[in-house]
N, C-alpha and C. Protein backbone atom coordinates (compact mmCIF):
# COMPACT_ATOMS: atom_id res chain seq x y z
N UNK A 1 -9.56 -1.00 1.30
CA UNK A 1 -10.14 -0.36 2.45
C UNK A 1 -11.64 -0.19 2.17
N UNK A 2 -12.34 -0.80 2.96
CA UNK A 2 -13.64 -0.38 2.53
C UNK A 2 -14.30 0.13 3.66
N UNK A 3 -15.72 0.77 2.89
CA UNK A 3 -16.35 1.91 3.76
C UNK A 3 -16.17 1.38 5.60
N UNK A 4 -16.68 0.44 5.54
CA UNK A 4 -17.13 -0.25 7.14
C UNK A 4 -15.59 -0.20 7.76
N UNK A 5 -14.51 -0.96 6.89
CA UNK A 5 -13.12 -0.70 7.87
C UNK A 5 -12.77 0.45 8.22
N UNK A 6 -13.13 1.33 7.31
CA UNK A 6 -13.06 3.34 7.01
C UNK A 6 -13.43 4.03 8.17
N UNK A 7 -14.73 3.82 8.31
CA UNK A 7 -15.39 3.90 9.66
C UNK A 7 -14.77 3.30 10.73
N UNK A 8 -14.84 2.53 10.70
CA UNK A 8 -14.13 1.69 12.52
C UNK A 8 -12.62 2.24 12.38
N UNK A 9 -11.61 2.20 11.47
CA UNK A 9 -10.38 2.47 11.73
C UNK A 9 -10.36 4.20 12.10
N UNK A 10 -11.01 4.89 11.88
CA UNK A 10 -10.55 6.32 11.48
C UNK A 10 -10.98 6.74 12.76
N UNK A 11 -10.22 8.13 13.49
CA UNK A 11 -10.14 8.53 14.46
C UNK A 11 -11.25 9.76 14.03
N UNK A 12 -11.37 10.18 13.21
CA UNK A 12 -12.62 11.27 12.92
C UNK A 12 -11.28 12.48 12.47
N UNK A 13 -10.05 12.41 12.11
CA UNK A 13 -9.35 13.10 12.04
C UNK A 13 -8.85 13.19 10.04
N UNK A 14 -8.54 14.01 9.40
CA UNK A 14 -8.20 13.62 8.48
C UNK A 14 -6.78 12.97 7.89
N UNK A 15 -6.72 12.34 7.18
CA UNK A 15 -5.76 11.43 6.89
C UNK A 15 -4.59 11.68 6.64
N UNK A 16 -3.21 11.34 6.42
CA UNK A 16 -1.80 11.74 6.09
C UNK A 16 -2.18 11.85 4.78
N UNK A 17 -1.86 13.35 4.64
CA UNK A 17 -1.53 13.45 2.81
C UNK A 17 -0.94 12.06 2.20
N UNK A 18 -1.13 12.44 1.02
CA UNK A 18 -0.12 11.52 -0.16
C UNK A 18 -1.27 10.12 -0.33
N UNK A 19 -2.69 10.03 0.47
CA UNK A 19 -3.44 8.83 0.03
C UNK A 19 -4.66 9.06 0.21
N UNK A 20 -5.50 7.95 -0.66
CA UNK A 20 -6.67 8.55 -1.11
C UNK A 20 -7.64 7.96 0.10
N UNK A 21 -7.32 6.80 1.07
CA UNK A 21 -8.31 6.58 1.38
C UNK A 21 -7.45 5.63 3.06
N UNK A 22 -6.44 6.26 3.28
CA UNK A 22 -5.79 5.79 4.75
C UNK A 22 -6.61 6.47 6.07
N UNK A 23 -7.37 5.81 6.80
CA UNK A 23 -8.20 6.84 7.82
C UNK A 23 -7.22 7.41 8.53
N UNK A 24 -7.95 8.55 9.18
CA UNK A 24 -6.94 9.75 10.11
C UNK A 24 -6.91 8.55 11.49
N UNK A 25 -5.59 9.03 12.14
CA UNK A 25 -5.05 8.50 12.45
C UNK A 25 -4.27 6.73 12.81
N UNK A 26 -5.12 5.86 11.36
CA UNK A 26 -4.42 5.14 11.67
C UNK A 26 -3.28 4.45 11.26
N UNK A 27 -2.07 5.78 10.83
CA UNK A 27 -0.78 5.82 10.31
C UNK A 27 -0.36 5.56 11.92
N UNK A 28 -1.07 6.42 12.74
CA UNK A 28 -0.18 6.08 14.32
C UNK A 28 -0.23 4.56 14.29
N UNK A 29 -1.51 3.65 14.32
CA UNK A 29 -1.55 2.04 14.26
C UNK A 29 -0.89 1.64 14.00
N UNK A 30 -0.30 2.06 12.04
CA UNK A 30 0.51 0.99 11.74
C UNK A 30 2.16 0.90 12.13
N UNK A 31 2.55 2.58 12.70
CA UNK A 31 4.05 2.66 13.50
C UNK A 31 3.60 1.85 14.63
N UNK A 32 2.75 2.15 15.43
CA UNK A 32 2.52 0.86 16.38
C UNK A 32 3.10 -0.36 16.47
N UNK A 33 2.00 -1.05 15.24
CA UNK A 33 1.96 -1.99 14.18
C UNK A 33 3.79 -2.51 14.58
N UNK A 34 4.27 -1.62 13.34
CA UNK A 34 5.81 -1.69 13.27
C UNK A 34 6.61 -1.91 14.08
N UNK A 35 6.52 -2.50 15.58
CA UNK A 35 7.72 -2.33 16.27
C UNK A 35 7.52 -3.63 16.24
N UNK A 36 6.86 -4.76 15.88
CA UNK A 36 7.15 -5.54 16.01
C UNK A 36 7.76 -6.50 14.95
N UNK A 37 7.39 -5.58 13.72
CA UNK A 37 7.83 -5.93 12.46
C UNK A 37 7.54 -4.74 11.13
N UNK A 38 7.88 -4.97 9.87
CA UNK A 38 7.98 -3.65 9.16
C UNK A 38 6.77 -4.20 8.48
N UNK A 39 5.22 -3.38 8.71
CA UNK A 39 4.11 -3.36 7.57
C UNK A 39 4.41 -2.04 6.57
N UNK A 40 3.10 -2.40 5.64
CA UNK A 40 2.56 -1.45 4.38
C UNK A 40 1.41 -0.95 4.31
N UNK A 41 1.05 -0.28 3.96
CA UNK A 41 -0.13 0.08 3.75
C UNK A 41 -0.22 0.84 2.23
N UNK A 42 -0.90 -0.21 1.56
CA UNK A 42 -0.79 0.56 -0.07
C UNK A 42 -1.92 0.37 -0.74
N UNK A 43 -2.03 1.66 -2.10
CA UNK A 43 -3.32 1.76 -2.33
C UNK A 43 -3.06 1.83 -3.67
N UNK A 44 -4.36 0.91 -5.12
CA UNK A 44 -3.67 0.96 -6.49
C UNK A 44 -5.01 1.36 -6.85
N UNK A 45 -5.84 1.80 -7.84
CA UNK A 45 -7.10 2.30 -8.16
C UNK A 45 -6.99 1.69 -9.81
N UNK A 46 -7.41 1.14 -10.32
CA UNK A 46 -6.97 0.90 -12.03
C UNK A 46 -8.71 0.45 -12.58
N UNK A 47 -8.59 0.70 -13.64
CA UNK A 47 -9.65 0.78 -14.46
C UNK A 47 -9.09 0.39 -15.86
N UNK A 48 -9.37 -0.34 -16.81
CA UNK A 48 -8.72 -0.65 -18.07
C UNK A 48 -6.99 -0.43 -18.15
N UNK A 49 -6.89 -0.63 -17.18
CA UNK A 49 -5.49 -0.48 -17.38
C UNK A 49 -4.56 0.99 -16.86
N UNK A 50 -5.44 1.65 -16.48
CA UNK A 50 -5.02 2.56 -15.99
C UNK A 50 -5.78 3.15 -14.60
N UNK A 51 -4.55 3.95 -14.14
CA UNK A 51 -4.64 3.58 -12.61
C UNK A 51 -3.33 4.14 -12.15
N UNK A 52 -3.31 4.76 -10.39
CA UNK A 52 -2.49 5.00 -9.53
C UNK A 52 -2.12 4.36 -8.68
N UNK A 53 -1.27 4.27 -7.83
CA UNK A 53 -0.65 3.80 -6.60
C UNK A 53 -0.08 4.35 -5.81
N UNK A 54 -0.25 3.94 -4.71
CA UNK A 54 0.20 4.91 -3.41
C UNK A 54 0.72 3.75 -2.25
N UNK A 55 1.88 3.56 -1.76
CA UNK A 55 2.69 3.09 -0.63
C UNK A 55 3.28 3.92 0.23
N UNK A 56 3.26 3.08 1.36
CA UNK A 56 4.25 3.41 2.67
C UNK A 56 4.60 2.35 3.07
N UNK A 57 6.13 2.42 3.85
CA UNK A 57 5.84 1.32 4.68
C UNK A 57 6.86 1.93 6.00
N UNK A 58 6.65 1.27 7.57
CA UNK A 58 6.34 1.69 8.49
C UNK A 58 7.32 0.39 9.21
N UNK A 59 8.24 0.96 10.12
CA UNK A 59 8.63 -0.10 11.05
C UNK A 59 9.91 0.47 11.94
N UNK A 60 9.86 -0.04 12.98
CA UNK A 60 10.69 0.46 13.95
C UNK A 60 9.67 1.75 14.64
N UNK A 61 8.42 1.45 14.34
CA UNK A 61 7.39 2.82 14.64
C UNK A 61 7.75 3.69 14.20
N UNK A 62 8.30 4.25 12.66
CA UNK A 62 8.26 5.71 12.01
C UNK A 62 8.22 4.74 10.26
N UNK A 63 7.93 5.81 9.27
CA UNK A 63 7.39 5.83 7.99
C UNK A 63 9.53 5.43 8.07
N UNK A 64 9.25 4.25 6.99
CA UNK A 64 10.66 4.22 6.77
C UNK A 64 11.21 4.39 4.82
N UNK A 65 9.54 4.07 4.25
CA UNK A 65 9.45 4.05 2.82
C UNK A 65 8.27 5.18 2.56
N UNK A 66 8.42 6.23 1.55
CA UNK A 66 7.36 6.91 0.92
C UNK A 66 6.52 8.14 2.57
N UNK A 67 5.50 8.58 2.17
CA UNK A 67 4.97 7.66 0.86
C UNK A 67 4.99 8.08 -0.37
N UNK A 68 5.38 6.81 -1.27
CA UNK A 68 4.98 6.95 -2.80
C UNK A 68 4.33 7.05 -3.68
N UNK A 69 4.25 7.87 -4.62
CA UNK A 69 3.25 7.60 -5.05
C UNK A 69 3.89 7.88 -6.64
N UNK A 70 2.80 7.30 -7.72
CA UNK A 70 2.70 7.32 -9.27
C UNK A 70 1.39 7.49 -9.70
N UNK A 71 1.23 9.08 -10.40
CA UNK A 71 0.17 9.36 -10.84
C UNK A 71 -0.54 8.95 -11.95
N UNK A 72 -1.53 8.78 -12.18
CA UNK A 72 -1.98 8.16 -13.57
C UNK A 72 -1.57 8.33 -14.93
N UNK A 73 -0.76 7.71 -16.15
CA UNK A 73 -0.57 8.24 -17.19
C UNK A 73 1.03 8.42 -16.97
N UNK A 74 1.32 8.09 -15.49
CA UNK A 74 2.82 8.41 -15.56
C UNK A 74 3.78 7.04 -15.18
N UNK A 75 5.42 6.81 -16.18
CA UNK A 75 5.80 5.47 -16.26
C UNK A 75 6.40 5.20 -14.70
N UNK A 76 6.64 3.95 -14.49
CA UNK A 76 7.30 3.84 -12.72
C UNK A 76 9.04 3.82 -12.60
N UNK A 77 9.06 4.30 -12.01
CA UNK A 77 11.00 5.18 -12.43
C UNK A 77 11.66 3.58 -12.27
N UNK A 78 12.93 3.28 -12.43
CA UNK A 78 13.78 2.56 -12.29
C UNK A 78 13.50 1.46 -10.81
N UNK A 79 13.21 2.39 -10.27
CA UNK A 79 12.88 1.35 -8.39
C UNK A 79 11.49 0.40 -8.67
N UNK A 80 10.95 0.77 -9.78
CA UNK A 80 9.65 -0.05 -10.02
C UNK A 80 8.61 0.83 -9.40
N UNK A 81 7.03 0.50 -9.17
CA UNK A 81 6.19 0.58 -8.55
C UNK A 81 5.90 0.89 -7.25
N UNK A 82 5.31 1.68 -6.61
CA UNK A 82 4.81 2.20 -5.46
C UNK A 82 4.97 0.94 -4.27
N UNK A 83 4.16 0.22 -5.15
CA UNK A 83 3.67 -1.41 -4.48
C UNK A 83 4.81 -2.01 -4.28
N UNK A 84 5.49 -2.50 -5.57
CA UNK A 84 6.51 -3.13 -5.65
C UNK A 84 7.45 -2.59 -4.49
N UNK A 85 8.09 -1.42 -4.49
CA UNK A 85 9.01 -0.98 -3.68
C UNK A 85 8.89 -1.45 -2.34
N UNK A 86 7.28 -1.15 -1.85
CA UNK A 86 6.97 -1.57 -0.37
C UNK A 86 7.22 -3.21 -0.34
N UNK A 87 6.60 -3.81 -1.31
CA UNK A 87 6.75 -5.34 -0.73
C UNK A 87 8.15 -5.73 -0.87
N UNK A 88 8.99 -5.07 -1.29
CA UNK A 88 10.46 -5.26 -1.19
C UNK A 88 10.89 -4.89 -0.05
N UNK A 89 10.70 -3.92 0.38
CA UNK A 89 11.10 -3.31 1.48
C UNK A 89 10.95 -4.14 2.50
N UNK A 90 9.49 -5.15 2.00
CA UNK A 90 9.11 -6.28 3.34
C UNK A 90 9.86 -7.71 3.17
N UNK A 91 10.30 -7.70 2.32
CA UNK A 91 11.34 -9.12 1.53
C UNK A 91 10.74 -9.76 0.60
N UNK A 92 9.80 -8.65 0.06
CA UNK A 92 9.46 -10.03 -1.16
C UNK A 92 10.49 -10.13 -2.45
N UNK A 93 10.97 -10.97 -2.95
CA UNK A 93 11.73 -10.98 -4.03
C UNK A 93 11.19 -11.41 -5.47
N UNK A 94 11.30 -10.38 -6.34
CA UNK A 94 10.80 -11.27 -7.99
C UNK A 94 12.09 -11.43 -8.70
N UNK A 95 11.61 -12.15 -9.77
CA UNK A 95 12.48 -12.97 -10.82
C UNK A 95 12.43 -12.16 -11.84
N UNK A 96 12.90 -12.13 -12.91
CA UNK A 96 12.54 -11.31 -13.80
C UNK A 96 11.62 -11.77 -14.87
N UNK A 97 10.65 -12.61 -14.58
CA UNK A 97 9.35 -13.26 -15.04
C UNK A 97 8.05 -12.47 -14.35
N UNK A 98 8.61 -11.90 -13.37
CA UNK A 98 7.48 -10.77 -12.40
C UNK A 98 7.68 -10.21 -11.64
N UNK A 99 7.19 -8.84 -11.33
CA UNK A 99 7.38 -8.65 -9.97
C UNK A 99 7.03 -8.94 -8.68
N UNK A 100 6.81 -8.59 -7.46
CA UNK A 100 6.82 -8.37 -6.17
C UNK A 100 5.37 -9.13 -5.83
N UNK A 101 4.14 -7.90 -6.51
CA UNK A 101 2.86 -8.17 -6.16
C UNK A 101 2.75 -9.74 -7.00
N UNK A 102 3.12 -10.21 -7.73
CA UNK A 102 2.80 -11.55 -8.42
C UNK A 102 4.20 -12.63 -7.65
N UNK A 103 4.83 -11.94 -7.62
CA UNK A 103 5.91 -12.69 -6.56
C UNK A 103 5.22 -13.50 -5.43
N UNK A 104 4.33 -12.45 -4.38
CA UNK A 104 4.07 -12.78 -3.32
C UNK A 104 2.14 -13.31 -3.49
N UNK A 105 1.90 -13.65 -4.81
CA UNK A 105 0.33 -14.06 -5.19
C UNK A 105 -0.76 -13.29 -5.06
N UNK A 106 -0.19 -11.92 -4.59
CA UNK A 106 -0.85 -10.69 -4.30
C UNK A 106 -1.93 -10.18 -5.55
N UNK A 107 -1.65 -11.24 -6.51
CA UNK A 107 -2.68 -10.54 -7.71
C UNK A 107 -4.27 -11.69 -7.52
N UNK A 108 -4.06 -12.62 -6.82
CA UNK A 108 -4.93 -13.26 -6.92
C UNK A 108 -6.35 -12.72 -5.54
N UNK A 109 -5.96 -11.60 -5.47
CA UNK A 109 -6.44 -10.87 -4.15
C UNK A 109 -6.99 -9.44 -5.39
N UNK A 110 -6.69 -9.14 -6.46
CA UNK A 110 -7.37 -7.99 -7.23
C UNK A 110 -8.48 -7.43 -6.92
N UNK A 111 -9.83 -8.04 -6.42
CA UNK A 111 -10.95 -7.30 -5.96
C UNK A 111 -11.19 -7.74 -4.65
N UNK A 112 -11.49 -6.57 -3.90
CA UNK A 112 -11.77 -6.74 -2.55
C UNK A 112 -13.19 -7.37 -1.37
N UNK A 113 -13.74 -7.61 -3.17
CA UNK A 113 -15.06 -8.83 -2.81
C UNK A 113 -14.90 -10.15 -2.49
N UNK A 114 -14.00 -10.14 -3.73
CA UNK A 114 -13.36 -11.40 -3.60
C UNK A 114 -12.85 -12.39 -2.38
N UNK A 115 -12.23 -11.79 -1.96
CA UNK A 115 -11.56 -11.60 -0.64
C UNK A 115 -11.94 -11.59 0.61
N UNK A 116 -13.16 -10.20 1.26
CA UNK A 116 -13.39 -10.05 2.25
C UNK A 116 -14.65 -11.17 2.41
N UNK A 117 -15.67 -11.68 1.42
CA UNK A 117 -16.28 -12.77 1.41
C UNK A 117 -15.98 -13.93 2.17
């Protein structure tokens, strides 16, 4: 999410607990979003290796996953990852060579320069 999407998405309202950087109101968008199919909206922050995560995911227009979250310094329970959980929730499937986010090539997207370029 960066500043400029921050701005244009956000209603001037503050955001649904449980994330660091989802603008106010556009959790209504992504139930919107959802009736036509089940999105996510997830957030990972990492620095040397350490780092949080925060998921939801949204369809049928109501929160149907989370949101989740795993605080820094702390291990990811049995269901896996914040992330992981949501992109499951959306059908991604891993092998036991990886999970979800490398499942679906989602790591080759790591910086958001990269990308929005």
């Amino acid at each position: 999410m960066t500043d400029q999407l921050f701005d244009a998405a956000t209603d001037g309202t503050e955001g649904p607990p449980g994330f660091w950087r989802l603008p106010g109101g556009f959790d209504k968008l992504l139930a919107d979003w959802s009736a036509a199919g089940a999105v996510a909206y997830v957030e990972a922050e990492y620095f040397g290796g350490v780092g949080e995560q925060h998921a939801a995911v949204w369809a049928d227009g109501a929160v149907v996953l989370g949101p989740l979250h795993v605080p820094e310094g702390q291990p990811f329970g049995s269901a896996g990852s914040p992330i992981s959980q949501a992109l499951r929730r959306l059908g991604a499937v891993a092998d036991a060579a990886t999970d979800e986010f490398a499942a679906m090539e989602l790591d080759r997207h790591r910086h958001s320069e990269d990308w929005i370029a």
